[in-house]
Protein backbone atom coordinates (compact mmCIF):
# COMPACT_ATOMS: atom_id res chain seq x y z
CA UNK A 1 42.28 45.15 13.79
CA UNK A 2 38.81 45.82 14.40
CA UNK A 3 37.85 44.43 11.37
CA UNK A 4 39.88 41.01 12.06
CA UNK A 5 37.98 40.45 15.23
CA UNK A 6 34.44 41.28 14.31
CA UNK A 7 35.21 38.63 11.34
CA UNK A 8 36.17 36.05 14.16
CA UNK A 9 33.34 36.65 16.14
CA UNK A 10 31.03 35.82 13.37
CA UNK A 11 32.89 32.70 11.61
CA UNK A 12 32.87 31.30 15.43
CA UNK A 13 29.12 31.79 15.58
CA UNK A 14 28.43 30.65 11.90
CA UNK A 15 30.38 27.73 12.89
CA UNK A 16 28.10 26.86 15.65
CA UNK A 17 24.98 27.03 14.00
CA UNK A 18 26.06 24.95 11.37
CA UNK A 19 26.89 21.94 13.58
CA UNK A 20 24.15 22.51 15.63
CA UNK A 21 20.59 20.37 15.10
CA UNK A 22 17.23 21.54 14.24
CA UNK A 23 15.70 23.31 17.19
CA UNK A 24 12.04 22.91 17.70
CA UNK A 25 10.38 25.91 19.69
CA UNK A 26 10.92 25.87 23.70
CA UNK A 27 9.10 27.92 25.62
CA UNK A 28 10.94 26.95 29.04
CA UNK A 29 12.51 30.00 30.95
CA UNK A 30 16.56 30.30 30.12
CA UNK A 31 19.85 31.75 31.45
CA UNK A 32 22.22 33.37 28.80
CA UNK A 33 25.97 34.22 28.40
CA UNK A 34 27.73 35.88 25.59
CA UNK A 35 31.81 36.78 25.14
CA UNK A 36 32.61 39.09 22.37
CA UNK A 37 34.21 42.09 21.23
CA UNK A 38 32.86 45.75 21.67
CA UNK A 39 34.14 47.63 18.45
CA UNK A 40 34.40 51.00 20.44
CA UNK A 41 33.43 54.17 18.77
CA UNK A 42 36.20 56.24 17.54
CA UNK A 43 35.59 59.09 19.23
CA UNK A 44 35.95 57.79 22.92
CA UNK A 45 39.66 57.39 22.04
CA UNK A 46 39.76 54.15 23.54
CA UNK A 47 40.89 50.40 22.32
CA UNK A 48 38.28 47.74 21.39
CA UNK A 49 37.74 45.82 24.22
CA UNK A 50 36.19 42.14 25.21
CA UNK A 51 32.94 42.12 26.28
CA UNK A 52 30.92 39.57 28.44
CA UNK A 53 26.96 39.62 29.18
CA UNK A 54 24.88 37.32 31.24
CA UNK A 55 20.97 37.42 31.15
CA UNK A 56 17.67 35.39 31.69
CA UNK A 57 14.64 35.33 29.03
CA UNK A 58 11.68 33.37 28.31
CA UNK A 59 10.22 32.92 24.39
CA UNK A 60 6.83 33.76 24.18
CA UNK A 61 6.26 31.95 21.27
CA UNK A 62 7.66 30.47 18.14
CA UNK A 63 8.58 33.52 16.86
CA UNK A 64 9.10 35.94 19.62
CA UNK A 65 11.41 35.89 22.69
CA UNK A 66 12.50 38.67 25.46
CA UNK A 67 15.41 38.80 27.11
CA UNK A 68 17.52 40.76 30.22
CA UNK A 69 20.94 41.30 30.37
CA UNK A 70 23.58 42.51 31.98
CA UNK A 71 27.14 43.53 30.31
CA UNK A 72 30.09 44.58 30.73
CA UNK A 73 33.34 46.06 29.02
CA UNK A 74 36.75 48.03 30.23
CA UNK A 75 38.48 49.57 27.50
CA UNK A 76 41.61 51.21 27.81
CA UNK A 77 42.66 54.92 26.35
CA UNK A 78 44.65 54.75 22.84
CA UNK A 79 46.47 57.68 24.30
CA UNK A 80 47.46 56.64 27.73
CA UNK A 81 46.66 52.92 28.43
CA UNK A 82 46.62 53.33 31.91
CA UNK A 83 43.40 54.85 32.06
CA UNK A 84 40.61 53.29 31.41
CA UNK A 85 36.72 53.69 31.26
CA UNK A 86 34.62 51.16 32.68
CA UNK A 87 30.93 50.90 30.83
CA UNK A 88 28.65 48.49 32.25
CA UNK A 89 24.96 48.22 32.02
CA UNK A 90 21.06 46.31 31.39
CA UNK A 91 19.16 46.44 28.29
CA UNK A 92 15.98 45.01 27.25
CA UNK A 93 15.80 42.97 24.39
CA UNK A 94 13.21 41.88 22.18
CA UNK A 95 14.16 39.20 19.32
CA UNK A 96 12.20 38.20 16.09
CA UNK A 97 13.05 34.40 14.94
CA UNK A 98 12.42 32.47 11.35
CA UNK A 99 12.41 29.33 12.69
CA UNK A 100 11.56 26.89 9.37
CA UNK A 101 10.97 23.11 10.33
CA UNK A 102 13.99 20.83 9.40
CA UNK A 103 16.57 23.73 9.08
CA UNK A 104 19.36 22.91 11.46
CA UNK A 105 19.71 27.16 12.43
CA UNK A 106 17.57 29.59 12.49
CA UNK A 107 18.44 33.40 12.02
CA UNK A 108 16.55 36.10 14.00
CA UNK A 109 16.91 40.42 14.15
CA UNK A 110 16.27 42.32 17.67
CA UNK A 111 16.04 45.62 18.95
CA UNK A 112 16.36 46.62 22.48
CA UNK A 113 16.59 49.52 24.95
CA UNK A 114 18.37 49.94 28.46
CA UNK A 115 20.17 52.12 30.65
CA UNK A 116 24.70 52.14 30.34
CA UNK A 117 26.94 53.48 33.24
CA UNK A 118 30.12 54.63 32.37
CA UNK A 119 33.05 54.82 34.69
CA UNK A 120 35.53 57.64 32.72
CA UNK A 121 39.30 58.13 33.88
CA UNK A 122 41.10 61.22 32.91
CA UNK A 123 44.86 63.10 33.44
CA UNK A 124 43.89 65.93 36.04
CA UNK A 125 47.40 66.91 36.46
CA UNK A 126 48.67 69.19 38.54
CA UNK A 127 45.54 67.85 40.79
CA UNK A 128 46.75 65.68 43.64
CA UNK A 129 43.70 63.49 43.00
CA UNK A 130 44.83 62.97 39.09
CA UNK A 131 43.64 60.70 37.90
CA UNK A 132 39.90 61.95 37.82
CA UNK A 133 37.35 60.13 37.38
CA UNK A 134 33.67 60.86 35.63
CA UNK A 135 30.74 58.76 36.73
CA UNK A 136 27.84 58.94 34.45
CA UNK A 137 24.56 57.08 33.07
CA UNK A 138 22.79 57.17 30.35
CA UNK A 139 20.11 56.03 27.72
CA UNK A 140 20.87 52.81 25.50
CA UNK A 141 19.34 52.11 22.43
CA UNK A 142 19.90 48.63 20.35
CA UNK A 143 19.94 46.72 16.94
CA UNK A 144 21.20 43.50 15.40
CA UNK A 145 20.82 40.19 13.86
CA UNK A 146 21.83 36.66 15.15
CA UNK A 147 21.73 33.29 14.60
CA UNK A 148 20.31 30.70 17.09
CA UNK A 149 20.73 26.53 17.11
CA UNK A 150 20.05 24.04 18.94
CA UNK A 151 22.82 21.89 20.32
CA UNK A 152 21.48 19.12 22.49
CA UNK A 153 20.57 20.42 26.10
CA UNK A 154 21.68 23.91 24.89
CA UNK A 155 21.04 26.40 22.33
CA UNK A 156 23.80 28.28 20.99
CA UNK A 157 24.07 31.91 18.98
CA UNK A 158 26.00 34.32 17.33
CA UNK A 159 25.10 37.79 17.31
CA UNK A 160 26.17 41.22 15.82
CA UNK A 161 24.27 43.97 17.17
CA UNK A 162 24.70 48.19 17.62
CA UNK A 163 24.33 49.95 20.24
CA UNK A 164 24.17 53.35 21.00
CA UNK A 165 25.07 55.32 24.31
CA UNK A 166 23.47 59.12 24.77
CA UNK A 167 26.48 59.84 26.65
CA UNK A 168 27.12 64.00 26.26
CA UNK A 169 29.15 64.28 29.26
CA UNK A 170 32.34 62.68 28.36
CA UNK A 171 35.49 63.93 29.36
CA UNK A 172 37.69 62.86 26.58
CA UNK A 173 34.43 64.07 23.73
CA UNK A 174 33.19 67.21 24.99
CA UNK A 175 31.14 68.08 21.68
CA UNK A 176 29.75 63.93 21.45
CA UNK A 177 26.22 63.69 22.49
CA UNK A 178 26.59 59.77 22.10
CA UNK A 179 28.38 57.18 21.00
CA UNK A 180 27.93 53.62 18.95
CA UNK A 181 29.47 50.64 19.47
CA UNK A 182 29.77 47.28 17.34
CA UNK A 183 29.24 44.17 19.24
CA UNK A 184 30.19 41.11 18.01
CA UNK A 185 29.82 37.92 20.37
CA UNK A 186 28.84 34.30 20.32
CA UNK A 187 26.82 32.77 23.21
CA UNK A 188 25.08 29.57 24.88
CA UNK A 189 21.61 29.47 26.19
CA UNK A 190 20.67 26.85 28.80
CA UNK A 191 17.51 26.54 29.10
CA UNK A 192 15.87 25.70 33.07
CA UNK A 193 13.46 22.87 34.52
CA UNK A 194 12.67 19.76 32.57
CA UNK A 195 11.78 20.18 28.69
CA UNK A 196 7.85 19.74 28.04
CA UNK A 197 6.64 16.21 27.06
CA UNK A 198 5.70 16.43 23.76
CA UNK A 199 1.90 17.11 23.12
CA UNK A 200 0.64 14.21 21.04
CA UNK A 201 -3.00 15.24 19.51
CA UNK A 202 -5.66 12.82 20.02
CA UNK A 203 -6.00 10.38 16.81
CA UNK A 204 -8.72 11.49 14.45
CA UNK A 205 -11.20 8.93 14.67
CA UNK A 206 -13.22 8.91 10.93
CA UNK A 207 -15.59 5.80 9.73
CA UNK A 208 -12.89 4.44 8.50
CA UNK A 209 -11.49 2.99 12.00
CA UNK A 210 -15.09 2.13 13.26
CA UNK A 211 -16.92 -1.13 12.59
CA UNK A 212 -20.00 -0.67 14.60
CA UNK A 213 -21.96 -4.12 13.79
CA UNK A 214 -18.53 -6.01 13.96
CA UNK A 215 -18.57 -7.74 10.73
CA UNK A 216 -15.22 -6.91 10.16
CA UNK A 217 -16.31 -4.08 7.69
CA UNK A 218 -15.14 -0.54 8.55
CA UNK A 219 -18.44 1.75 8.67
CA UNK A 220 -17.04 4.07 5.48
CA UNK A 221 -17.30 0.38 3.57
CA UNK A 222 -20.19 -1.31 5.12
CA UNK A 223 -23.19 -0.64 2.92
CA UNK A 224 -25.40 -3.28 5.18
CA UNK A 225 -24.87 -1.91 8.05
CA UNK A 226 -26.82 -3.89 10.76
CA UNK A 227 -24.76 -7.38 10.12
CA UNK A 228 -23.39 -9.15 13.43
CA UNK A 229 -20.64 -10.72 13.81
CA UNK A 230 -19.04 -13.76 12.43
CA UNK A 231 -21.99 -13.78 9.54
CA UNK A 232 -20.22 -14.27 6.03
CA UNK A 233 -19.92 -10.65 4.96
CA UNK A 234 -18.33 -9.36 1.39
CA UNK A 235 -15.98 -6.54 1.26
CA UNK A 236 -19.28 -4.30 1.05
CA UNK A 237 -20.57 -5.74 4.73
CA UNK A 238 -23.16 -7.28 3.09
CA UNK A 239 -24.10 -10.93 3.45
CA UNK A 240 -22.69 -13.13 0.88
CA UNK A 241 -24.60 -16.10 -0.60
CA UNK A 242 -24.38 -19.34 1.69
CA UNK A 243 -23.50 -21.39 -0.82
CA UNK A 244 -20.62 -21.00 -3.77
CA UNK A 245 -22.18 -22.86 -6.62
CA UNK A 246 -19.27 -24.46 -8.88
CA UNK A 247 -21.16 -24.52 -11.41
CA UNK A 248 -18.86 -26.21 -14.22
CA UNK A 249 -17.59 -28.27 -11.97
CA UNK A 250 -19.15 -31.39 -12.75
CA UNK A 251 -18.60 -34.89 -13.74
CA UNK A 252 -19.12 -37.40 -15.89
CA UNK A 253 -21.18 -40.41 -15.54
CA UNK A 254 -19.29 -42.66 -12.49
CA UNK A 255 -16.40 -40.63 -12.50
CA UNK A 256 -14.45 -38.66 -9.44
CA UNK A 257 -11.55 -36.80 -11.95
CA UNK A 258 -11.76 -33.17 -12.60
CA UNK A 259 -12.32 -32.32 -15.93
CA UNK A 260 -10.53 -29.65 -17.98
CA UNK A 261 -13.20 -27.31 -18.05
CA UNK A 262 -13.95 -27.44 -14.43
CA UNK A 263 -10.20 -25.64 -13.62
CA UNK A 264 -10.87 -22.03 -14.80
CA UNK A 265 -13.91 -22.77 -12.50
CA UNK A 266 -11.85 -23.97 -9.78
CA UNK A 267 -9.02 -20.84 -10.25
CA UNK A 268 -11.70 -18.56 -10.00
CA UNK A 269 -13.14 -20.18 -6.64
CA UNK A 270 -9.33 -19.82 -5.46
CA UNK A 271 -9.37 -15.95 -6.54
CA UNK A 272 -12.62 -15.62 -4.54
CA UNK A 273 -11.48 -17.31 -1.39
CA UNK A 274 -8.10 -15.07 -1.54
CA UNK A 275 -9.95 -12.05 -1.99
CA UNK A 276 -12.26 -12.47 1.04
CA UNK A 277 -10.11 -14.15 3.77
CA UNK A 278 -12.90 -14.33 6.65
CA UNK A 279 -14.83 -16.93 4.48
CA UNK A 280 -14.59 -20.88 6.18
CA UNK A 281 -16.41 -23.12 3.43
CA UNK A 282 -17.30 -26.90 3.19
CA UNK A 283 -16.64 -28.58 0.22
CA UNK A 284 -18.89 -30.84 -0.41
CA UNK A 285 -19.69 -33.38 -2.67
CA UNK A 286 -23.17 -34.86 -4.83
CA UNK A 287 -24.07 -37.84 -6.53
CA UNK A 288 -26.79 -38.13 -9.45
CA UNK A 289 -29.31 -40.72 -8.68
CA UNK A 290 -28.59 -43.65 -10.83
CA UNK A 291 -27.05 -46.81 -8.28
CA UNK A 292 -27.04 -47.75 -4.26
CA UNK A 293 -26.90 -44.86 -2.07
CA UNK A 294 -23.72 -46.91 -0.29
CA UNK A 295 -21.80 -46.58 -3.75
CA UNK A 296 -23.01 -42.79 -4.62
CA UNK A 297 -21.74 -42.14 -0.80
CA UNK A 298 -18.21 -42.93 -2.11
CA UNK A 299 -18.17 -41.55 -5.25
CA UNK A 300 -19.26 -37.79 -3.48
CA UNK A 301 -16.54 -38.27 -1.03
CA UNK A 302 -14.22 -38.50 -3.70
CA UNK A 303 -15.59 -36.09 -5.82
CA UNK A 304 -15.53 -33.65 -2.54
CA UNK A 305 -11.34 -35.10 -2.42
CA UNK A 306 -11.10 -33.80 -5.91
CA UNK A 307 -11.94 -30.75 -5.05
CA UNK A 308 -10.33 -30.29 -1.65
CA UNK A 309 -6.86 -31.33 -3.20
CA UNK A 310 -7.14 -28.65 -5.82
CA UNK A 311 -7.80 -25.88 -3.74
CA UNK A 312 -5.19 -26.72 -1.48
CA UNK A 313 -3.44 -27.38 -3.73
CA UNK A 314 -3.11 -23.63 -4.77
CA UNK A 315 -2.85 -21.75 -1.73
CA UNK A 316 -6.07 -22.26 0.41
CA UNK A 317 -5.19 -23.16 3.93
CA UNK A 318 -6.63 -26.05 4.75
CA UNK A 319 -8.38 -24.60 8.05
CA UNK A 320 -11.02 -22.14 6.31
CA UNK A 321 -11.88 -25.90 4.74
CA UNK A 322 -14.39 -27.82 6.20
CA UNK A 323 -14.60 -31.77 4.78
CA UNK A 324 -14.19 -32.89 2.19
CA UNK A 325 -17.95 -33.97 2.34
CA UNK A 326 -19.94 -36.45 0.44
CA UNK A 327 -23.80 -35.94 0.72
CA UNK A 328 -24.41 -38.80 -2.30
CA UNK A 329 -27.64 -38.76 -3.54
CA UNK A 330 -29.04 -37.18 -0.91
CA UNK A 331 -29.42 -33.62 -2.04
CA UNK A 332 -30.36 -33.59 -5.75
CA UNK A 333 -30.77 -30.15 -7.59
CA UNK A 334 -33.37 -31.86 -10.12
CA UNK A 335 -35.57 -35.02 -9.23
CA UNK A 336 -35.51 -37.60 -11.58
CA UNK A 337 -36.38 -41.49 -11.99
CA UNK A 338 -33.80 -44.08 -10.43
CA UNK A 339 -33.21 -46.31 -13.27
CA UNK A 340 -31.10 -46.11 -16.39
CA UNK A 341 -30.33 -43.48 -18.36
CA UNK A 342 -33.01 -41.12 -17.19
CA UNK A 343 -30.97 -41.24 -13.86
CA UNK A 344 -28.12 -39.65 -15.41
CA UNK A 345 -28.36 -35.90 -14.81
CA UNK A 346 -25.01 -33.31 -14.60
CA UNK A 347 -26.77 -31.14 -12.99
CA UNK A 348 -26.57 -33.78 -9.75
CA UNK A 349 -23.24 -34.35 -10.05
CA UNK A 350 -21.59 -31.48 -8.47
CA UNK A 351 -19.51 -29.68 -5.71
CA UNK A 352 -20.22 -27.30 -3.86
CA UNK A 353 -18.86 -25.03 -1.51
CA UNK A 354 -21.00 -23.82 1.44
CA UNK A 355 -20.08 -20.70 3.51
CA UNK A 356 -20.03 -21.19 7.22
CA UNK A 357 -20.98 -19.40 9.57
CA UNK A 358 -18.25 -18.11 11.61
């Protein structure tokens, strides 16, 4: 029999804790109740009894919590069950918790100490006043292992702990100098006031999250440091050249068509402009010198069109584009004479793309 309920007591607590959540460590003060079973010791001569406990306690910390309570139990004598003796009592209880992050219980041993009164009814026949009646306290000593889990406002627990009474006056054990009872319970624990906010630390702030000239360069990056902002910065905050030479991208003499070796020129300008997004550029357009300045005005603009199509073409928006521009003759990169065919020089007829400022 005794057996059969201690195994209750625990399957009801091991039942708890596995439904229960993860509990993180609360350090608000808490009331507690427990119902179980008090195995009784043998020698008392009395029946196992139920057992209920109420208490308050605080944690101290993750691992350690203290706890008061009061309990109480009212067994009955095997022998005559209308006696009884009533024990009742405080202890002080320390418990040790392994809490481990992410398990959904947590198991946890205490020891505690206290004081037990014990309320002993005996047959003192022929007396008139039969039945007597022993009052008596004494010093408690306890042990045991529990586990705790959290289950939403609550915590719950179930708990298996010893205790021992240094009870030598008993009546019905004359030669006992104590006795030890099994208690086997399950219990809530509700804890009081509003739960702490969580305490969020204050975001570590490296080089990595500052960009103290404001080019867009975090500081761990920027090895110019010193550049303001909006100036055409590469990846490594340093300035980047105003002007993106195509150099390959040319044309032949009167002509405004790309040629084939001007596209892995062109798909490399398109892997530049995709790797540095903050870069607005004008494409712009040249002439050589040889005809009218009206006519060479054209042919740049188309050239510039050219140009402007392709990269647009694959995948550059067309607002970090400024133009298409045609500068004709205007800006040669090598002087030379006007007139056929010393006018005709590659080198003039060109795009470009210039970096603006932002």
């Amino acid at each position: 029999m005794k057996i059969r309920m201690l195994s209750t007591a625990l399957l009801a607590g091991l039942a708890f804790a596995q439904v229960a959540q993860a509990q993180a460590f609360d350090d608000r003060w808490y009331l507690s109740g427990d119902v179980g079973f008090n195995i009784q010791d043998n020698a008392r001569g009395t029946r196992n009894a139920p057992f209920g406990a109420i208490g308050i306690g605080k944690p101290i910390n993750a691992n350690w919590s203290f706890e008061t309570q009061l309990n109480y139990q009212n067994p009955r004598f095997d022998a005559n069950q209308d006696l009884w003796w009533s024990q009742y009592g405080i202890s002080f209880d320390a418990r040790r918790h392994f809490r481990a992050e992410g398990r959904s219980w947590n198991p946890y041993v205490l020891v505690g100490a206290g004081w037990q009164e014990s309320e002993e009814e005996y047959d003192a026949f022929p007396s008139p006043n039969s039945p007597g009646q022993r009052k008596d306290g004494n010093f408690a000593a306890k042990v045991g292992a529990g586990l705790e889990a959290d289950a939403g406002p609550v915590r719950i627990r179930g708990e298996l702990a010893w205790r021992t009474t240094f009870d030598d006056q008993s009546h019905a054990a004359p030669d006992k100098s104590g006795f030890g009872d099994l208690l086997a319970s399950v219990g809530v624990i509700i804890p009081l006031g509003a739960a702490a906010a969580p305490v969020t630390p204050p975001p570590v702030v490296t080089c990595a999250d500052k960009d103290d000239d404001g080019d867009g360069v975090n500081n761990c990056d920027d090895k110019c440091p010193g550049s303001t902002a909006g100036q055409a910065v590469g990846p490594d905050g340093c300035a980047v050249p105003l002007t993106i030479d195509l150099k390959g991208v040319n044309f032949d003499f009167d002509k405004s068509t790309l040629r084939p070796d001007s596209i892995a020129i062109l798909d490399e300008a398109v892997q530049i402009l995709g790797r540095y997004p903050q870069l607005k550029v004008e494409v712009a357009g040249h002439t050589d010198l040889c005809g009218t300045d009206a006519y060479n005005q054209s042919l740049s603009e188309r050239r510039a069109r050219a140009v402007y199509d392709y990269l647009t073409g694959h995948g550059i928006d067309a607002s970090r584009l400024v133009g298409p521009t045609g500068y004709g003759e205007s800006r040669p990169l090598e002087t030379t004479p006007q007139t056929l065919p010393a006018c005709k020089s590659e080198r003039n007829r060109r795009t470009e793309l210039n970096v603006q400022n932002q």
